[in-house]
N, C-alpha and C. Protein backbone atom coordinates (compact mmCIF):
# COMPACT_ATOMS: atom_id res chain seq x y z
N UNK A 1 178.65 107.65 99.74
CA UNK A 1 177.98 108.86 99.39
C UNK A 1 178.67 110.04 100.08
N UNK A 2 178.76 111.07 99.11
CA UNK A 2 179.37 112.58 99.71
C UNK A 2 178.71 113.02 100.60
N UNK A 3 179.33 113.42 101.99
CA UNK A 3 178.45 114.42 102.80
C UNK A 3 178.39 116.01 101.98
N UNK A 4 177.09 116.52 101.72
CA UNK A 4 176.90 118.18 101.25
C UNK A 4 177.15 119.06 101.92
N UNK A 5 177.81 120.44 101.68
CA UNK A 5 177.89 121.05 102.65
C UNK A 5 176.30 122.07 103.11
N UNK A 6 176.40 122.48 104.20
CA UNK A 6 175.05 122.57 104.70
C UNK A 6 173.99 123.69 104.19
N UNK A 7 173.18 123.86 103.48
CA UNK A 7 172.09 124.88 102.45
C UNK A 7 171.79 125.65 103.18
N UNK A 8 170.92 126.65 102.68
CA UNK A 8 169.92 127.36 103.64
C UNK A 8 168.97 127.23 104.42
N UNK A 9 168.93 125.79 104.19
CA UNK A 9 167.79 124.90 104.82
C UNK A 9 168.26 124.64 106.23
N UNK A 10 169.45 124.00 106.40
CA UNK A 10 169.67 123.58 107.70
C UNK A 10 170.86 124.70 108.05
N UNK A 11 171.34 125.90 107.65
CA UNK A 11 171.99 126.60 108.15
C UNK A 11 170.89 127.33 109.38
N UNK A 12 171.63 127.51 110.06
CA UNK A 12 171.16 128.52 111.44
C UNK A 12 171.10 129.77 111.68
N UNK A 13 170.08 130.25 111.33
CA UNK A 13 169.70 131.85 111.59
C UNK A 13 169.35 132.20 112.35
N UNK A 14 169.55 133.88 112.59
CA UNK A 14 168.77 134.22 114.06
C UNK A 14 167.51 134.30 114.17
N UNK A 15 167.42 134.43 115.23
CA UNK A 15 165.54 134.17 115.25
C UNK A 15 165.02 135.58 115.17
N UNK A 16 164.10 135.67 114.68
CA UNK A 16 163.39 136.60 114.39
C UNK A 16 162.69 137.37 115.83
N UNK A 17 162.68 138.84 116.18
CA UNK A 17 161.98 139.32 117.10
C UNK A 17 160.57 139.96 117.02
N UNK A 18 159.65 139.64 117.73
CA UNK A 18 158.47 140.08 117.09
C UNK A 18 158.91 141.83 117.51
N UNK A 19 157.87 142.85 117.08
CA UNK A 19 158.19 144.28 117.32
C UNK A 19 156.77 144.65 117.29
N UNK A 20 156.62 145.26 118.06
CA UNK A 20 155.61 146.44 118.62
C UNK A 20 155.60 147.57 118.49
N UNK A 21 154.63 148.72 118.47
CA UNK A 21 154.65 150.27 118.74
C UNK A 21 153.89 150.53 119.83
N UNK A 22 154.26 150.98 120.36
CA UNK A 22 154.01 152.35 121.53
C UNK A 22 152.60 153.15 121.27
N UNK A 23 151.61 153.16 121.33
CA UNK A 23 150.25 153.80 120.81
C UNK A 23 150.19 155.07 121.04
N UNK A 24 151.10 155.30 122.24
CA UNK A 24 151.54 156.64 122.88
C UNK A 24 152.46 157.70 121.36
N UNK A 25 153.90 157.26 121.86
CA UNK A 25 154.66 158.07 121.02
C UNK A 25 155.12 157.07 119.79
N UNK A 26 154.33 156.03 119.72
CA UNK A 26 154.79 155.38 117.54
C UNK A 26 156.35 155.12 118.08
N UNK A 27 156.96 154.58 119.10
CA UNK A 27 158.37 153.57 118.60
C UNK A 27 158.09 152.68 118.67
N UNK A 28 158.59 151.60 118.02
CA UNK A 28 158.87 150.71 117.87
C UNK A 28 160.19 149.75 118.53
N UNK A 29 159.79 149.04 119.14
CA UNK A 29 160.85 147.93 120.04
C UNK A 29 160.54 146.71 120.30
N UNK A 30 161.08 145.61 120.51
CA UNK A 30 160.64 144.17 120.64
C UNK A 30 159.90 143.99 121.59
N UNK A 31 158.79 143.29 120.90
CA UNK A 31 157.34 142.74 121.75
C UNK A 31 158.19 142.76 123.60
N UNK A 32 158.97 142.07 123.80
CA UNK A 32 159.35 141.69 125.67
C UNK A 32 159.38 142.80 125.72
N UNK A 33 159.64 143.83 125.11
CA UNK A 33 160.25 145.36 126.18
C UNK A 33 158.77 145.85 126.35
N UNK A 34 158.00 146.42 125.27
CA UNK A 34 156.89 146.87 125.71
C UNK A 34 156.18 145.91 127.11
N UNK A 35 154.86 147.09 127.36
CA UNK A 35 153.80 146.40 128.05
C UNK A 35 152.20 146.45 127.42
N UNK A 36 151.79 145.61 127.38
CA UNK A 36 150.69 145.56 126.92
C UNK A 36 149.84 145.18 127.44
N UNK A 37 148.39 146.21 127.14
CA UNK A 37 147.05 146.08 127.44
C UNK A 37 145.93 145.47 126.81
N UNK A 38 145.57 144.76 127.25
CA UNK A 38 144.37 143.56 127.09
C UNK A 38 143.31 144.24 127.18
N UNK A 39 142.07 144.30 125.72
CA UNK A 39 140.57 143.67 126.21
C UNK A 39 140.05 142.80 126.39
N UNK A 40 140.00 142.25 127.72
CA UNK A 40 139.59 140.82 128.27
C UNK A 40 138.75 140.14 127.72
N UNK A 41 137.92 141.22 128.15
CA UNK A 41 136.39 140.70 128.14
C UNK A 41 135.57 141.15 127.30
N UNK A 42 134.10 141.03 126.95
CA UNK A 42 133.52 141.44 125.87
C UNK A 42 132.46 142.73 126.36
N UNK A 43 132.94 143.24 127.30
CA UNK A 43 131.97 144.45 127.80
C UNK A 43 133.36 145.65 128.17
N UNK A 44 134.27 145.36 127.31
CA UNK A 44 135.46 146.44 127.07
C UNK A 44 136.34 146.52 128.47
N UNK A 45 136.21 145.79 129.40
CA UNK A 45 137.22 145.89 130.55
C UNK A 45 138.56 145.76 130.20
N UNK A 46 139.36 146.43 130.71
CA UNK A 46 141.21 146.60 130.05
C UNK A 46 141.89 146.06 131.58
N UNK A 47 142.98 145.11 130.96
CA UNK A 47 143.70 144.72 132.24
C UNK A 47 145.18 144.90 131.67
N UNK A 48 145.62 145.17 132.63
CA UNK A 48 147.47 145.13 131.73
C UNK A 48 147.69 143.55 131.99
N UNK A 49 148.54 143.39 131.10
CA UNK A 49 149.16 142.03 130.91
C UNK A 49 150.41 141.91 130.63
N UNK A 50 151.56 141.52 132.47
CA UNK A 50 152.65 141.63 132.49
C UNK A 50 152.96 140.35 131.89
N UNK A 51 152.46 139.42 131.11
CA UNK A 51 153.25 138.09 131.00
C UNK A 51 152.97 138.43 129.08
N UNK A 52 152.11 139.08 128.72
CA UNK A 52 152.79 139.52 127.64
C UNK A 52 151.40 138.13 126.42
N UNK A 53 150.56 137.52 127.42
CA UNK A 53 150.62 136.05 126.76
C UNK A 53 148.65 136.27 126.91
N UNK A 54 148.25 137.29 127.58
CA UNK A 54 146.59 136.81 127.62
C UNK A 54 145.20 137.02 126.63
N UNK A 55 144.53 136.63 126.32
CA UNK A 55 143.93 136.47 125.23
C UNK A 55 143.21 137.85 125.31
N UNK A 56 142.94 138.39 123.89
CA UNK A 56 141.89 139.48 123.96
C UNK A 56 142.61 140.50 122.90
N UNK A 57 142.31 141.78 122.54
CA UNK A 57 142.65 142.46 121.74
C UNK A 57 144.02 143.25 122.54
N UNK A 58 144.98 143.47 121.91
CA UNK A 58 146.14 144.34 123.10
C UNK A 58 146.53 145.85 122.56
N UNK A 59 147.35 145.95 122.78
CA UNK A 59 147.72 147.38 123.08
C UNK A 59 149.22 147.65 123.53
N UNK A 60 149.72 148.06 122.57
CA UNK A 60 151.52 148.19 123.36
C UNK A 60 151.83 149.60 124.06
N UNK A 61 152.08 149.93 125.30
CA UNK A 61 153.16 150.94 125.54
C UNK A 61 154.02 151.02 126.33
N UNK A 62 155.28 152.05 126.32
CA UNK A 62 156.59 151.60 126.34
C UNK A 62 156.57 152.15 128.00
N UNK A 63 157.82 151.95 128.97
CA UNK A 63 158.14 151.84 129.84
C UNK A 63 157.92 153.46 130.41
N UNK A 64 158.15 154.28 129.36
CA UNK A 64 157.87 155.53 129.76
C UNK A 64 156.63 156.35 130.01
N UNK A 65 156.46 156.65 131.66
CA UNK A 65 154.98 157.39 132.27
C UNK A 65 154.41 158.26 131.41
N UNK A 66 155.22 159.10 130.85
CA UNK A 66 154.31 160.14 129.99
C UNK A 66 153.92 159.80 128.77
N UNK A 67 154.27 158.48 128.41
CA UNK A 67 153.65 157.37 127.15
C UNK A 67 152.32 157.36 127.85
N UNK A 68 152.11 156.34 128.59
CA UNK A 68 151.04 156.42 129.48
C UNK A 68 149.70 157.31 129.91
N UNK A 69 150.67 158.68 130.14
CA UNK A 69 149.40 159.39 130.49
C UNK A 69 149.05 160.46 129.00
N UNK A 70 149.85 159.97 128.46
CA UNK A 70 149.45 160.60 126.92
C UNK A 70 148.31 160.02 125.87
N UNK A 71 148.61 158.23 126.37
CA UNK A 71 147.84 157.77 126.00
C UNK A 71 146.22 157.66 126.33
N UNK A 72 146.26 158.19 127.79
CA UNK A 72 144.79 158.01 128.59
C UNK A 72 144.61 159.89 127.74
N UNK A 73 144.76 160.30 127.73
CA UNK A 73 144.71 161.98 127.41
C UNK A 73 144.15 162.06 125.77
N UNK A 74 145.04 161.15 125.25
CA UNK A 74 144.90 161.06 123.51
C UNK A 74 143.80 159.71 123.49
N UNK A 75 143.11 159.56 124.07
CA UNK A 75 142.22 158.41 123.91
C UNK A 75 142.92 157.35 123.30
N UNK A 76 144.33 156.99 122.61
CA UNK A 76 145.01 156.09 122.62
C UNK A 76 144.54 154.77 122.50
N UNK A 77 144.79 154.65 123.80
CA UNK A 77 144.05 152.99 123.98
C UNK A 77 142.71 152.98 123.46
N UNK A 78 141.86 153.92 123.98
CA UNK A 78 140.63 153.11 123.73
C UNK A 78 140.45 153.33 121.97
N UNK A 79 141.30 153.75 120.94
CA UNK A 79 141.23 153.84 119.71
C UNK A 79 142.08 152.10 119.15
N UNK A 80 142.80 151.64 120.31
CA UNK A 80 143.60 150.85 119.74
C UNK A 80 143.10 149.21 119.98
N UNK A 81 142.32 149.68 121.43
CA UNK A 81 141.45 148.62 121.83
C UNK A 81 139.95 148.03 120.82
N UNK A 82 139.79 149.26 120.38
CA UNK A 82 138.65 149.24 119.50
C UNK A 82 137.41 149.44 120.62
N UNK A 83 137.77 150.33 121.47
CA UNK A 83 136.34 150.08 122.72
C UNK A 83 135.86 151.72 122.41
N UNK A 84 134.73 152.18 123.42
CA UNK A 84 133.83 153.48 123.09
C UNK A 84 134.91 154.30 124.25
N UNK A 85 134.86 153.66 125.66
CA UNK A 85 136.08 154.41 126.55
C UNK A 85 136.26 153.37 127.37
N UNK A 86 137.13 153.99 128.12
CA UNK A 86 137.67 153.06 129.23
C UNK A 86 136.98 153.39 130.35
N UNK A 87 136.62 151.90 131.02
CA UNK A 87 135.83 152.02 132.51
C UNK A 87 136.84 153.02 133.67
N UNK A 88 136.06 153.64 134.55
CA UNK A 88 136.71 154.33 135.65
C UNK A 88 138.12 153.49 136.25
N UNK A 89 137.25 152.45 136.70
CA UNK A 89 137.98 151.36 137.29
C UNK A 89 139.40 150.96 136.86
N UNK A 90 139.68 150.84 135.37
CA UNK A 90 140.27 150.75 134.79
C UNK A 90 141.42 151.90 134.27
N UNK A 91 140.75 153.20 133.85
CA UNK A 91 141.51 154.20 133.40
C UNK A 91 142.52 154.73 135.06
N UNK A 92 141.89 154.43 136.25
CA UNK A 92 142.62 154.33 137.88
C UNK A 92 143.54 153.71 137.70
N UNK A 93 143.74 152.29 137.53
CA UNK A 93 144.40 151.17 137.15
C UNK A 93 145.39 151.45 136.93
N UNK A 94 145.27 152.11 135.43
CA UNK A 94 146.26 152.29 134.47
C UNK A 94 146.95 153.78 134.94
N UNK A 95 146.63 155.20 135.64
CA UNK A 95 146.90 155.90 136.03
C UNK A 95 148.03 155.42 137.37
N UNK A 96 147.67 154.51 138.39
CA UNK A 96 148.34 153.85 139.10
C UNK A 96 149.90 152.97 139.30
N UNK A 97 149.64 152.24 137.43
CA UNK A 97 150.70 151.73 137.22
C UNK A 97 151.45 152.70 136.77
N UNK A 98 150.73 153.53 136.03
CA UNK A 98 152.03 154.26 135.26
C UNK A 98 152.76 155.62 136.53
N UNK A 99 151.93 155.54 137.64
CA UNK A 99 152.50 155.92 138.67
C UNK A 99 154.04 155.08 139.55
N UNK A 100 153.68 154.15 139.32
CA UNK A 100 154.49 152.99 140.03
C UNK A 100 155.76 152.90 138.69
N UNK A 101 155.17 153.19 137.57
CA UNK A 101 156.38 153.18 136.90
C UNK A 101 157.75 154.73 136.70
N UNK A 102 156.65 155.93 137.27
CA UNK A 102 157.57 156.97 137.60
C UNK A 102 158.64 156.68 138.62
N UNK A 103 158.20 156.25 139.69
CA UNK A 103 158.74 155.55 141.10
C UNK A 103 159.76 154.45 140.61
N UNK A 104 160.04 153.81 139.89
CA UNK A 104 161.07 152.95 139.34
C UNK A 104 162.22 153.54 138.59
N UNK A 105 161.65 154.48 137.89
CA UNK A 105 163.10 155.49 137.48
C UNK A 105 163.14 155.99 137.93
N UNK A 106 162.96 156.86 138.55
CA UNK A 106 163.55 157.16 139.81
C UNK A 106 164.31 157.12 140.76
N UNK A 107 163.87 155.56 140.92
CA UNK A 107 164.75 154.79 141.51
C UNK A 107 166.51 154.09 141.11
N UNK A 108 166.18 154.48 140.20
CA UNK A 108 167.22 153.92 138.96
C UNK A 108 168.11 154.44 138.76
C-alpha cells in the first residue's frame, strides 16, 4: 500500500491565540499579555487574577496605569463585571496595583 502525502488533517498548524480587550482603551492583545479581573464571589467582590486561570466573570486590562485608572473613573469594570460598584476594599486594591505597575516602568 502507498504511503499518502499528509492532508489537512494531520498537517501542523499554528496554534491559535486566544485575544482579549482592554475595557480601558478597546486593544486588543493575547489573553497572557493582559491582566485580568475576577468576580469571585457572588456578593460582587473583584480580585485580580495573575495566573490568568480563576473562576468567576473577568475583565481584561492592559499593562498600562492609566488603562487602570481610567477604568476605575469610567466605571469600566464594574460595567464589564456586570456588578452595581466596586467594594472600597477592592477599588484600593486595584488603585494599588496599578500603582505598583507605574513603579515597574519606570523601572524599565
Amino acid at each position: 500500500m502507498a504511503k499518502t502525502a499528509p492532508g489537512p488533517a494531520t498537517a501542523s498548524r499554528p496554534r491559535r491565540v486566544p485575544q482579549r480587550t482592554c475595557v480601558a482603551c478597546r486593544s486588543s492583545d493575547a489573553k497572557r499579555v493582559l491582566i485580568r479581573l475576577v468576580r469571585a464571589t457572588a456578593d460582587g467582590r473583584v480580585v485580580i487574577d495573575t495566573t490568568g486561570k480563576q473562576a468567576g466573570r473577568g475583565a481584561y486590562l492592559c499593562h498600562n496605569p492609566e488603562c487602570w485608572n481610567t477604568a476605575l473613573q469610567r466605571r469600566s469594570l464594574e460595567r464589564a463585571l456586570r456588578i452595581e460598584r466596586l467594594h472600597p476594599d477592592d477599588r484600593t486594591q486595584i488603585k494599588q496595583f496599578a500603582q505598583q505597575l507605574e513603579g515597574t516602568m519606570v523601572d524599565e
